[in-house]
Protein backbone atom coordinates (compact mmCIF):
# COMPACT_ATOMS: atom_id res chain seq x y z
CA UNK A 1 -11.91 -39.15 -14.17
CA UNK A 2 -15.36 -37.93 -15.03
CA UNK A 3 -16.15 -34.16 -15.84
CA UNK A 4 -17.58 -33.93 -13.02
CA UNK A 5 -15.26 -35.83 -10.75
CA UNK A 6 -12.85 -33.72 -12.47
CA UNK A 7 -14.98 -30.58 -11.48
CA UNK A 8 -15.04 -31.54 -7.88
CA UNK A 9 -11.30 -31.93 -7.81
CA UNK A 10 -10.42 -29.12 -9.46
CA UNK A 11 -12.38 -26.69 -7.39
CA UNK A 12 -10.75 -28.69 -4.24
CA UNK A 13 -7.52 -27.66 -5.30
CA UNK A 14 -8.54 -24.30 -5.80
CA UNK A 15 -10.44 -23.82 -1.78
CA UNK A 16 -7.41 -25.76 -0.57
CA UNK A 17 -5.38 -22.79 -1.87
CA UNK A 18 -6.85 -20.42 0.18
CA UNK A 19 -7.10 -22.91 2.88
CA UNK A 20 -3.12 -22.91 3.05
CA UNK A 21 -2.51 -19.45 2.60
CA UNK A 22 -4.76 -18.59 5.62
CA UNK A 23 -3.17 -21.38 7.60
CA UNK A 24 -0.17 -19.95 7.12
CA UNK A 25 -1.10 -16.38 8.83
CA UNK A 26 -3.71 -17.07 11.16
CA UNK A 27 -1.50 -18.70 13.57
CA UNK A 28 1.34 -16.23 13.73
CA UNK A 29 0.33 -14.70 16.55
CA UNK A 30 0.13 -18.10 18.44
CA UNK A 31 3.18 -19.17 16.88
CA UNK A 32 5.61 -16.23 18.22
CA UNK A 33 6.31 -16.49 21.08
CA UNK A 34 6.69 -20.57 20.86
CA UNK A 35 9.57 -19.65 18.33
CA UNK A 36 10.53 -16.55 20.58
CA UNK A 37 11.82 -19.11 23.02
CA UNK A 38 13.31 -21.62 20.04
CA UNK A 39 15.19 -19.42 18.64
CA UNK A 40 15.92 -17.44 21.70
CA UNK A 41 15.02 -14.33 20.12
CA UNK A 42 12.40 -11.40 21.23
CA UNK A 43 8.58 -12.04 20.18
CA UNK A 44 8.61 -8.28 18.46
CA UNK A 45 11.72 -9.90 16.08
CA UNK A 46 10.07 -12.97 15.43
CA UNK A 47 6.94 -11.40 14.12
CA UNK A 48 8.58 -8.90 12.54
CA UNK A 49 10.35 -12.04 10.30
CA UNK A 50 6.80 -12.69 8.86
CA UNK A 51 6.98 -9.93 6.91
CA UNK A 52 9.02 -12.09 4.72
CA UNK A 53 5.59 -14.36 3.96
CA UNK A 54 3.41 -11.38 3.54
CA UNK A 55 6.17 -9.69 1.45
CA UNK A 56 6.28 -12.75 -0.53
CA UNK A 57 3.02 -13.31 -1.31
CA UNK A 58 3.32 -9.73 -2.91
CA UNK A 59 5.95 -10.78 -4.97
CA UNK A 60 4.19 -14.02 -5.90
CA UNK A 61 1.08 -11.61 -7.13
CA UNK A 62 3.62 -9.58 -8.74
CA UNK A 63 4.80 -12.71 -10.76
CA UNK A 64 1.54 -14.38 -11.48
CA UNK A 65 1.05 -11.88 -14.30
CA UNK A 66 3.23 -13.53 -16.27
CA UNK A 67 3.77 -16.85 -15.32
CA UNK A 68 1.22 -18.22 -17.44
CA UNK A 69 2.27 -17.69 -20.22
CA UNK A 70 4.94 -20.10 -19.61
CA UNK A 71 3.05 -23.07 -17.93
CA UNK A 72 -0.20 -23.99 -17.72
CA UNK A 73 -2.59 -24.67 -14.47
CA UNK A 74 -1.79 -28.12 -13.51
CA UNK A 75 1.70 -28.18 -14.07
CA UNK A 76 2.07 -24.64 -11.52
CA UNK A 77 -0.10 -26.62 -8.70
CA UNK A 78 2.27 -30.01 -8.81
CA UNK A 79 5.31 -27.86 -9.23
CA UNK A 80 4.56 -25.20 -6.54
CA UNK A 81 2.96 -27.02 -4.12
CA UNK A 82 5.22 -29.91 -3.69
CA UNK A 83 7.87 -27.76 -3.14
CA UNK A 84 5.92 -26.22 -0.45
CA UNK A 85 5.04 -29.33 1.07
CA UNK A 86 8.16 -30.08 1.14
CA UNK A 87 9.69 -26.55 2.42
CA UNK A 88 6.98 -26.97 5.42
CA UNK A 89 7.52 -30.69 6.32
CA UNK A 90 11.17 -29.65 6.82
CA UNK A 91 10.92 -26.88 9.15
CA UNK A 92 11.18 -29.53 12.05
CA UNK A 93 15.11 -29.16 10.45
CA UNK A 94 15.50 -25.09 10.85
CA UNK A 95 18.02 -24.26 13.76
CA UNK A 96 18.28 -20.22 12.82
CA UNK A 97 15.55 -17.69 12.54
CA UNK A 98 17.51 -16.64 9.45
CA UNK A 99 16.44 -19.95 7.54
CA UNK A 100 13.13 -19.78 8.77
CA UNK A 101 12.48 -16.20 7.29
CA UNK A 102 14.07 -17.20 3.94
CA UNK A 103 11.53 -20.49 3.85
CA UNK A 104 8.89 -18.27 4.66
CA UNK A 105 9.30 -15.86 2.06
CA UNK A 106 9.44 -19.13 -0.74
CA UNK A 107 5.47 -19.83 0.98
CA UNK A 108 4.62 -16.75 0.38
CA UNK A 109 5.69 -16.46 -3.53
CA UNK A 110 4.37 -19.27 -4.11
CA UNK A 111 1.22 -18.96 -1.98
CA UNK A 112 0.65 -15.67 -3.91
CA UNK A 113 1.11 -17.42 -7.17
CA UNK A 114 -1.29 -20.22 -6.36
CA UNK A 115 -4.03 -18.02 -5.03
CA UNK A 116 -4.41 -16.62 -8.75
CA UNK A 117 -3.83 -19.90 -10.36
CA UNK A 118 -7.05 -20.94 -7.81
CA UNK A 119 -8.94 -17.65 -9.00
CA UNK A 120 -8.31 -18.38 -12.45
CA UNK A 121 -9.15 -22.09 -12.00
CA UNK A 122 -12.88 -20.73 -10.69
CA UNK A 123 -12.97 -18.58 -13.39
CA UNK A 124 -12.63 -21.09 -15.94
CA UNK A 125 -14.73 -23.32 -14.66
CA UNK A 126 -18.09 -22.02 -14.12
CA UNK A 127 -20.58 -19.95 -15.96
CA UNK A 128 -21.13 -16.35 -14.96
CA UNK A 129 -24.17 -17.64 -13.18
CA UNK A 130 -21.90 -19.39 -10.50
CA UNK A 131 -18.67 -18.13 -10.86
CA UNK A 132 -19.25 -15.36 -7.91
CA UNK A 133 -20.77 -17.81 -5.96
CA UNK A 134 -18.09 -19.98 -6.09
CA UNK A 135 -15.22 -17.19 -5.99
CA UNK A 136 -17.46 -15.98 -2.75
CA UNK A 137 -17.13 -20.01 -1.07
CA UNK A 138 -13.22 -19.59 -1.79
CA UNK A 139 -13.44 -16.72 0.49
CA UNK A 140 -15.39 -18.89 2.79
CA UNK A 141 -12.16 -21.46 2.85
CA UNK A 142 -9.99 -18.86 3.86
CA UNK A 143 -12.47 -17.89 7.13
CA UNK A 144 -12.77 -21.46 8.30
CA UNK A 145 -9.13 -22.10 7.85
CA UNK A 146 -8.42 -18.89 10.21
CA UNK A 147 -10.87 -20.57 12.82
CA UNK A 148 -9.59 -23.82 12.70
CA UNK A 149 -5.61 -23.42 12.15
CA UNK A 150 -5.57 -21.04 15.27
CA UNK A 151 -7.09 -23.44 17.85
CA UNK A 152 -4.89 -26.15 15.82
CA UNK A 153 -2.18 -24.46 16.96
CA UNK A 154 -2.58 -23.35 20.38
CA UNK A 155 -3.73 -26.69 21.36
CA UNK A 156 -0.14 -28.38 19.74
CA UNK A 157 1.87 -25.68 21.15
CA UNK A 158 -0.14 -26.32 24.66
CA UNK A 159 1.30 -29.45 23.95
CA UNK A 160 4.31 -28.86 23.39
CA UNK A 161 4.85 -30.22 20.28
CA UNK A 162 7.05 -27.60 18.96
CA UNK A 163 6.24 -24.33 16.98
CA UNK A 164 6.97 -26.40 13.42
CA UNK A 165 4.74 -28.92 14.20
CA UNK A 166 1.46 -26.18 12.83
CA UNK A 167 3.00 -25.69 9.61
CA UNK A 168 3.95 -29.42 9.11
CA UNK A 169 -0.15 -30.18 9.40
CA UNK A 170 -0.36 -27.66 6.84
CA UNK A 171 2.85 -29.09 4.94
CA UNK A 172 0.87 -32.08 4.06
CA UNK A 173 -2.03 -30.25 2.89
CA UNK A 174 0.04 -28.60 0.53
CA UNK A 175 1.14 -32.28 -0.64
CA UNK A 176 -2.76 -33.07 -0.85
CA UNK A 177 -3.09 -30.40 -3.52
CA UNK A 178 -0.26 -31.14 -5.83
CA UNK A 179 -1.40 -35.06 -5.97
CA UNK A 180 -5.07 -33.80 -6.37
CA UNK A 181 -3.71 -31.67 -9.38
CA UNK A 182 -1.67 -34.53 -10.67
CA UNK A 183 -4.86 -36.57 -11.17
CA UNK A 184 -6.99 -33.56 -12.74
CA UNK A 185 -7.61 -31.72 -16.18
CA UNK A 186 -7.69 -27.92 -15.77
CA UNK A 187 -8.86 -25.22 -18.17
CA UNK A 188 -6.31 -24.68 -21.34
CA UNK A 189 -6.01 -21.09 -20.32
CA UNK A 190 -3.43 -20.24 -23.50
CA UNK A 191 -5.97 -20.37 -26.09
CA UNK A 192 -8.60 -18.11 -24.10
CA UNK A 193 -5.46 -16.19 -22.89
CA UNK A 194 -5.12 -15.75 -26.73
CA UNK A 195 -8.86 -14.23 -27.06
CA UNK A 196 -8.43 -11.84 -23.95
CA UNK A 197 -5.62 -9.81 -25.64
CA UNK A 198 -7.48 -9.36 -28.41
CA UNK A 199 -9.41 -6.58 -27.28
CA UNK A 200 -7.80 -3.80 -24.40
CA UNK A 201 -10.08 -3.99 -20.93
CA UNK A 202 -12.32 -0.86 -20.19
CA UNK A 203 -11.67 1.55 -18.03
CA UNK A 204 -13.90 0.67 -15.49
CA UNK A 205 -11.55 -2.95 -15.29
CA UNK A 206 -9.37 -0.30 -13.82
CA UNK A 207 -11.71 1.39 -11.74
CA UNK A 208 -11.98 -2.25 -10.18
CA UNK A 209 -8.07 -2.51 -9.34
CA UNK A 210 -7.91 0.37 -7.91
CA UNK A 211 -11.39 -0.54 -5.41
CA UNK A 212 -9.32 -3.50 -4.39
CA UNK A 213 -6.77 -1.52 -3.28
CA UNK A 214 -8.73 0.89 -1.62
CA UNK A 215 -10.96 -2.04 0.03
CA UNK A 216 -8.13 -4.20 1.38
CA UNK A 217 -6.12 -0.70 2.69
CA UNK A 218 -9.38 0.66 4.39
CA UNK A 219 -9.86 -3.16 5.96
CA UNK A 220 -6.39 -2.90 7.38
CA UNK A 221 -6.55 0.79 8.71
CA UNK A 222 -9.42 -0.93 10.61
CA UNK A 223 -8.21 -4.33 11.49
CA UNK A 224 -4.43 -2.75 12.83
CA UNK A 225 -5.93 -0.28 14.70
CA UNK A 226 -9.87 -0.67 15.96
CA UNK A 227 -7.91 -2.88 19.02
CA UNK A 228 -5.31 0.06 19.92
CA UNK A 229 -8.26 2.22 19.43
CA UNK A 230 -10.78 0.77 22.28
CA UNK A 231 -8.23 0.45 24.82
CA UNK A 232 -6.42 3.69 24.69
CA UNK A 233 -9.62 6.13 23.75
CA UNK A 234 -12.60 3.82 25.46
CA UNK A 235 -10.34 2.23 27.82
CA UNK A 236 -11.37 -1.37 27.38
CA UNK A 237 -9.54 -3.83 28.57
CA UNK A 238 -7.17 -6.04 26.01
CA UNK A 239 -9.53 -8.80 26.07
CA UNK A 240 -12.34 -6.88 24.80
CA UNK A 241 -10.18 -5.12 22.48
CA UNK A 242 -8.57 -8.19 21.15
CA UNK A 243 -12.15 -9.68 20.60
CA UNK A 244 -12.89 -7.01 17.90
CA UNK A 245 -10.68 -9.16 15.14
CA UNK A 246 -12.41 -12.14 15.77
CA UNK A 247 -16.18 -10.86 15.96
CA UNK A 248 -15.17 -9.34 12.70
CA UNK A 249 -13.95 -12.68 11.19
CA UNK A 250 -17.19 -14.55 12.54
CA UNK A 251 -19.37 -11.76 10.95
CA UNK A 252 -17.56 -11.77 7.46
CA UNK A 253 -17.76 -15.78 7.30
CA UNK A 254 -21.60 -15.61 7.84
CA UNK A 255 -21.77 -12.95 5.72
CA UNK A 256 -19.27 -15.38 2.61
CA UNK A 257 -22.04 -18.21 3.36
CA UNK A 258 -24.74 -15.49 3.09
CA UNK A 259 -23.34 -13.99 -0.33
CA UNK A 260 -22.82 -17.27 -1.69
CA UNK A 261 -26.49 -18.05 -2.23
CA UNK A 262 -27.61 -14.29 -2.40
CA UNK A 263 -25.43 -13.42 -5.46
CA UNK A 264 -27.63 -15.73 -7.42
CA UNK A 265 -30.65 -14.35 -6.48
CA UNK A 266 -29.31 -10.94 -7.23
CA UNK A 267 -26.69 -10.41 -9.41
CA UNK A 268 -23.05 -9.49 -9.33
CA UNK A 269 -24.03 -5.82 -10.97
CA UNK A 270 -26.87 -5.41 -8.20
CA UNK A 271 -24.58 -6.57 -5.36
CA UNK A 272 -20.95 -4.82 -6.34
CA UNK A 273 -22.73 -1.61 -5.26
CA UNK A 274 -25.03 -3.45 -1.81
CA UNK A 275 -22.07 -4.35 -0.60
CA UNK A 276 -19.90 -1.25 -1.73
CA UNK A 277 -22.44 0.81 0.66
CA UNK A 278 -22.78 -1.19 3.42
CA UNK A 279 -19.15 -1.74 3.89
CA UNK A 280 -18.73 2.14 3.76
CA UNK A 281 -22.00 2.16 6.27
CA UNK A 282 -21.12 -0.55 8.53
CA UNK A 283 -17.52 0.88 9.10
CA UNK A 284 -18.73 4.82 10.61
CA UNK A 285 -19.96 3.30 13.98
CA UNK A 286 -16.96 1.82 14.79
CA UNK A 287 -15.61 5.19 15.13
CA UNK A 288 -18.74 7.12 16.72
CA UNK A 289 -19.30 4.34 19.08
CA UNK A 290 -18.04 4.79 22.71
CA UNK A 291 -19.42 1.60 24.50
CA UNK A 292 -17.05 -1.17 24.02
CA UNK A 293 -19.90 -3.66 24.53
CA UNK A 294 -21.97 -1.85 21.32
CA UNK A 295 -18.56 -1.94 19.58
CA UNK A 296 -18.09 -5.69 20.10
CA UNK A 297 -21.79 -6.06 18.65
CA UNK A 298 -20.81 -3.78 15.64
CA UNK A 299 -17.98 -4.82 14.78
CA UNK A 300 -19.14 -8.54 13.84
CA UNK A 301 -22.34 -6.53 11.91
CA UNK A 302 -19.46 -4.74 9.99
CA UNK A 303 -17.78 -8.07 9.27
CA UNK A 304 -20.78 -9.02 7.76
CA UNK A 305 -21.67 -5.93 6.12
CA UNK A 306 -18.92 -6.35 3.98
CA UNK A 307 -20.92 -8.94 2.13
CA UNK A 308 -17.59 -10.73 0.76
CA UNK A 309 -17.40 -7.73 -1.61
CA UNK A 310 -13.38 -8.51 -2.63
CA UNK A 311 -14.57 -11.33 -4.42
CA UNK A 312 -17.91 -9.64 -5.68
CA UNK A 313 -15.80 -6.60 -7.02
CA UNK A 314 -13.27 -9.27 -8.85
CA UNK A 315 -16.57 -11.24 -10.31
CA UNK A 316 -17.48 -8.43 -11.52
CA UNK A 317 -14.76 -7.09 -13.38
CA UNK A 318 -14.27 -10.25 -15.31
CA UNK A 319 -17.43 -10.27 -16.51
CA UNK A 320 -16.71 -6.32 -18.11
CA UNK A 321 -15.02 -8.65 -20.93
CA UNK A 322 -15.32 -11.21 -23.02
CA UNK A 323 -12.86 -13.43 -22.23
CA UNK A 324 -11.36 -12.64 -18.66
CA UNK A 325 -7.70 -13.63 -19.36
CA UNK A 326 -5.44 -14.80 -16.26
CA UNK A 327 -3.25 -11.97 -16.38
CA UNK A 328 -6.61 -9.58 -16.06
CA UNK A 329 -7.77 -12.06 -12.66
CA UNK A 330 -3.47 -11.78 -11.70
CA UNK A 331 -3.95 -8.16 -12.25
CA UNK A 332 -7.28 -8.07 -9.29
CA UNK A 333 -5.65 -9.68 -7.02
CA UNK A 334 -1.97 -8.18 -7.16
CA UNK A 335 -4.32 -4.61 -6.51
CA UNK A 336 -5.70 -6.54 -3.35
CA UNK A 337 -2.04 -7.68 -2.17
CA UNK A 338 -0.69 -4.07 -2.89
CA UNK A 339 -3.73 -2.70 -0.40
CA UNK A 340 -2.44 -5.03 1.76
CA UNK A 341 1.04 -4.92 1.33
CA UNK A 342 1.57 -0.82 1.90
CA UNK A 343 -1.38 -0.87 4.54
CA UNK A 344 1.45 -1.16 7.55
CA UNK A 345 3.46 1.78 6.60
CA UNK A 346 0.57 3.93 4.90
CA UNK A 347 -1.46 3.24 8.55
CA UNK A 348 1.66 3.50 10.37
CA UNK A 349 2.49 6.92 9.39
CA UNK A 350 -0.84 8.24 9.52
CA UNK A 351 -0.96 7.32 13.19
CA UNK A 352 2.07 8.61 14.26
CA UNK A 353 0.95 11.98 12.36
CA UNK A 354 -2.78 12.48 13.87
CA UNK A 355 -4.28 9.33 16.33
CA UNK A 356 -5.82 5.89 15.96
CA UNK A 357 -9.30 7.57 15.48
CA UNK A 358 -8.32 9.32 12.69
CA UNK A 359 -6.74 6.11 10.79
CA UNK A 360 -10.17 4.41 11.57
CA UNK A 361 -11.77 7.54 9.99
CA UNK A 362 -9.28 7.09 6.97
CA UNK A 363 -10.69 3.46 6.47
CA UNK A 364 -14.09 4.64 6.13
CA UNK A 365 -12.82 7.59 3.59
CA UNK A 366 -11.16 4.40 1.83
CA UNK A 367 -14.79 2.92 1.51
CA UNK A 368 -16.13 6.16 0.31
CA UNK A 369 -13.99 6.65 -2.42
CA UNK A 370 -14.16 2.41 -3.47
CA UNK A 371 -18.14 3.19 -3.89
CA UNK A 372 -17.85 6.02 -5.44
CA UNK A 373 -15.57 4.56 -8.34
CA UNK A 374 -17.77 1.11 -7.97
CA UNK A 375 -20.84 3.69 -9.41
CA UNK A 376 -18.18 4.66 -12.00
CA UNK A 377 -17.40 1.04 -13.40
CA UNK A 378 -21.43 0.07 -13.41
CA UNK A 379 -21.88 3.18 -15.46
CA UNK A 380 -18.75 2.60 -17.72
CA UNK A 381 -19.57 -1.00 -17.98
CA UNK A 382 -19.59 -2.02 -21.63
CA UNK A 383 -21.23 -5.43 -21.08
CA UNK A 384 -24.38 -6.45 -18.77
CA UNK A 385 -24.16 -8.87 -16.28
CA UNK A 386 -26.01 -12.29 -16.92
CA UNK A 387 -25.92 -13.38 -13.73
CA UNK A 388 -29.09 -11.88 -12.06
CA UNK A 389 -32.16 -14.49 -12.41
C-alpha cells in the first residue's frame, strides 16, 4: 500500500471509530421500547441498562492510558474491533436483558479504547497545520452517524426487523475497521511515547483537562434538561421540546464542517478562545428566552456556536508539547468522558435541589469558568502554535 493509500486508510479507521461509537447511542431512544416489548421489560429499565455502554466507555478511557504501552495501534483496532463485530453480529442470539447489558458494557470499553487509539492515530498522522482540521472532521463522523443511524433504525424497527437488527448494521462496520487495520501501517507510537515522557506537560495541559470536563458537563446540564425546561416553564408542547436536541445536533455539524476549513485560516491558539466565548455566549439565551419558537432558532445557533471546540481545546493542548504522547491525548479524552460520565447525577441532584432553569444556568457557569481557564492555558502556554497561516 502506498503512503498515501495508507494515509487514506488509516484516517478511515480512525472516522469509522467515531462513526460506531455514535451508532451505538444515537438510536437508544428508538431502540427501547422495541426491546421493552422483547424482553418484556419496562422502557424506563431498558434504558436505564445503557448505562452499562456509557459506563463502559468510561472505563475504556480509563484504560486507554495505559494500554499502549503494551500494544501498538494496529494490533488494538484488529483485536478490539473484531471482537466487537463479533459481540454485535450475535445479539440476534441474546434471550435476557441481563446478557444484553453485559455485551453492552464490552462496546463500550472497547469503544472508549478505540476512540483514543483514533485520536492518537490523527495525531500522528498529520502536521500541526491539519491535525485540528482533521480531529474537527472526526467530530463531523460522529454528527452524521447520529443522523443517519437514527432514521436507520426507526425505519428497520418500522419494519419489524427486530431491535438487534440496528446494531448488527453496525456489527459489520466494526468488522470493516479491523480488516481496514489489518491491511494498514500506523504510527510506531512507542518510540515518540519514549520522547513525550521525557519532559513533564505544563500546567496549562491541565488547565485543558479540566475545560473538557467542564465543556462536556455544561453540554449535558443543557442537553438533559433544555427539553424538561420548555415544556414545564414555557409550556411547549413535547414535540417542540424534543426538537431542541436535534436543532442543536444540525447546528454543531454545520458548525464541525465550518471549523474544519476555518481552523486553517485561523489557528488553533486564535480559535480555542472564539469558540470558548461563543459557546459561553450562545448558551445565556437559552435560558432568558421565553418563546419556544426563538428557542428552537437558538438553540441550533448555539449548536453551532460551539464551533467543535472539544476537539479545538484537545488540538490545542497537544501542541503545548513537543511530542504529544498517547497517554497525554488518553488523558483529554478520559476528562471529556468523566464530564460526561458524572453529568447525570451532578445534573440530577442539582435539579432536584433548585429547578431545570437553574441547571441550564449551571451549564452556562460551566462555560464561564472553561474560558476563563482557556485564557489561563494561552497565557501559560510554553510553545506557539504553528498552525495559523
Amino acid at each position: 500500500m502506498s503512503p498515501k493509500s495508507n494515509q487514506i486508510s488509516i484516517t478511515l479507521v480512525s472516522f469509522l471509530t467515531y462513526f460506531i461509537l455514535s451508532s451505538m447511542l444515537a438510536p437508544i431512544g428508538i431502540l427501547s421500547g422495541a426491546m421493552a416489548e422483547h424482553f418484556d421489560q419496562s422502557i424506563t429499565n431498558v434504558t436505564k441498562q445503557f448505562s452499562w455502554l456509557t459506563g463502559g466507555i468510561l472505563i475504556g478511557a480509563v484504560i486507554a492510558l495505559f494500554i499502549f504501552d503494551w500494544i501498538g495501534l494496529r494490533k488494538l483496532f484488529i483485536a478490539i474491533y473484531a471482537l466487537i463485530a463479533l459481540v454485535l453480529i450475535s445479539f440476534v442470539t441474546v434471550d435476557s436483558l441481563e446478557s444484553a447489558r453485559y455485551l453492552l458494557a464490552f462496546v463500550g470499553v472497547g469503544s472508549g479504547v478505540g476512540l483514543a487509539g483514533a485520536a492518537i492515530t490523527i495525531s500522528h498522522s498529520y502536521s500541526e497545520d491539519r491535525k485540528a482540521s482533521m480531529l474537527v472532521i472526526t467530530d463531523g463522523s460522529f454528527s452524521v452517524a447520529g443522523f443517519v443511524i437514527a432514521w436507520t433504525a426507526t425505519y428497520l424497527v418500522s419494519q419489524e426487523f427486530g431491535w438487534s437488527s440496528t446494531y448488527q448494521l453496525i456489527g459489520f462496520l466494526a468488522a470493516t475497521v479491523a480488516v481496514l487495520a489489518a491491511l494498514s501501517t500506523f504510527p510506531n507510537i512507542a518510540v515518540k511515547e519514549h520522547a513525550a515522557r521525557a519532559s513533564p506537560w505544563p500546567i496549562s495541559v491541565w488547565l485543558c483537562v479540566i475545560s473538557l470536563f467542564l465543556y462536556t458537563l455544561g453540554q449535558s446540564s443543557m442537553l438533559f434538561w433544555l427539553p424538561n425546561y420548555a415544556t414545564t416553564i414555557l409550556g411547549a408542547q413535547s414535540g417542540q421540546a424534543g426538537s431542541l436536541i436535534g436543532q442543536f445536533w444540525l447546528g454543531m455539524f454545520f458548525a464541525q464542517v465550518f471549523v474544519a476549513w476555518w481552523v486553517l485560516k485561523v489557528g488553533v491558539r486564535r480559535l480555542v478562545l472564539i469558540a470558548s466565548g461563543t459557546t459561553l455566549c450562545g448558551s445565556l439565551p437559552l435560558w432568558n428566552v421565553s418563546d419556544i419558537e426563538w428557542l428552537i432558532v437558538l438553540a441550533m445557533l448555539w449548536g453551532f456556536s460551539n464551533l467543535a471546540l472539544l476537539k479545538v481545546i484537545l488540538s490545542f493542548a497537544t501542541e503545548m508539547v513537543e511530542v504529544p504522547g498517547a497517554r497525554l491525548v488518553s488523558l483529554l479524552l478520559l476528562g471529556a468522558t468523566a464530564g460526561t460520565a458524572v453529568s447525570p447525577y451532578v445534573t440530577g441532584q442539582i435539579v432536584e435541589w433548585t429547578d431545570t432553569k437553574t441547571i441550564l444556568i449551571f451549564g452556562s457557569g460551566c462555560y464561564g469558568a472553561l474560558f476563563i481557564l482557556m485564557l489561563g492555558a494561552r497565557n501559560l502556554n510554553p510553545r506557539r502554535s504553528r498552525t495559523t497561516i
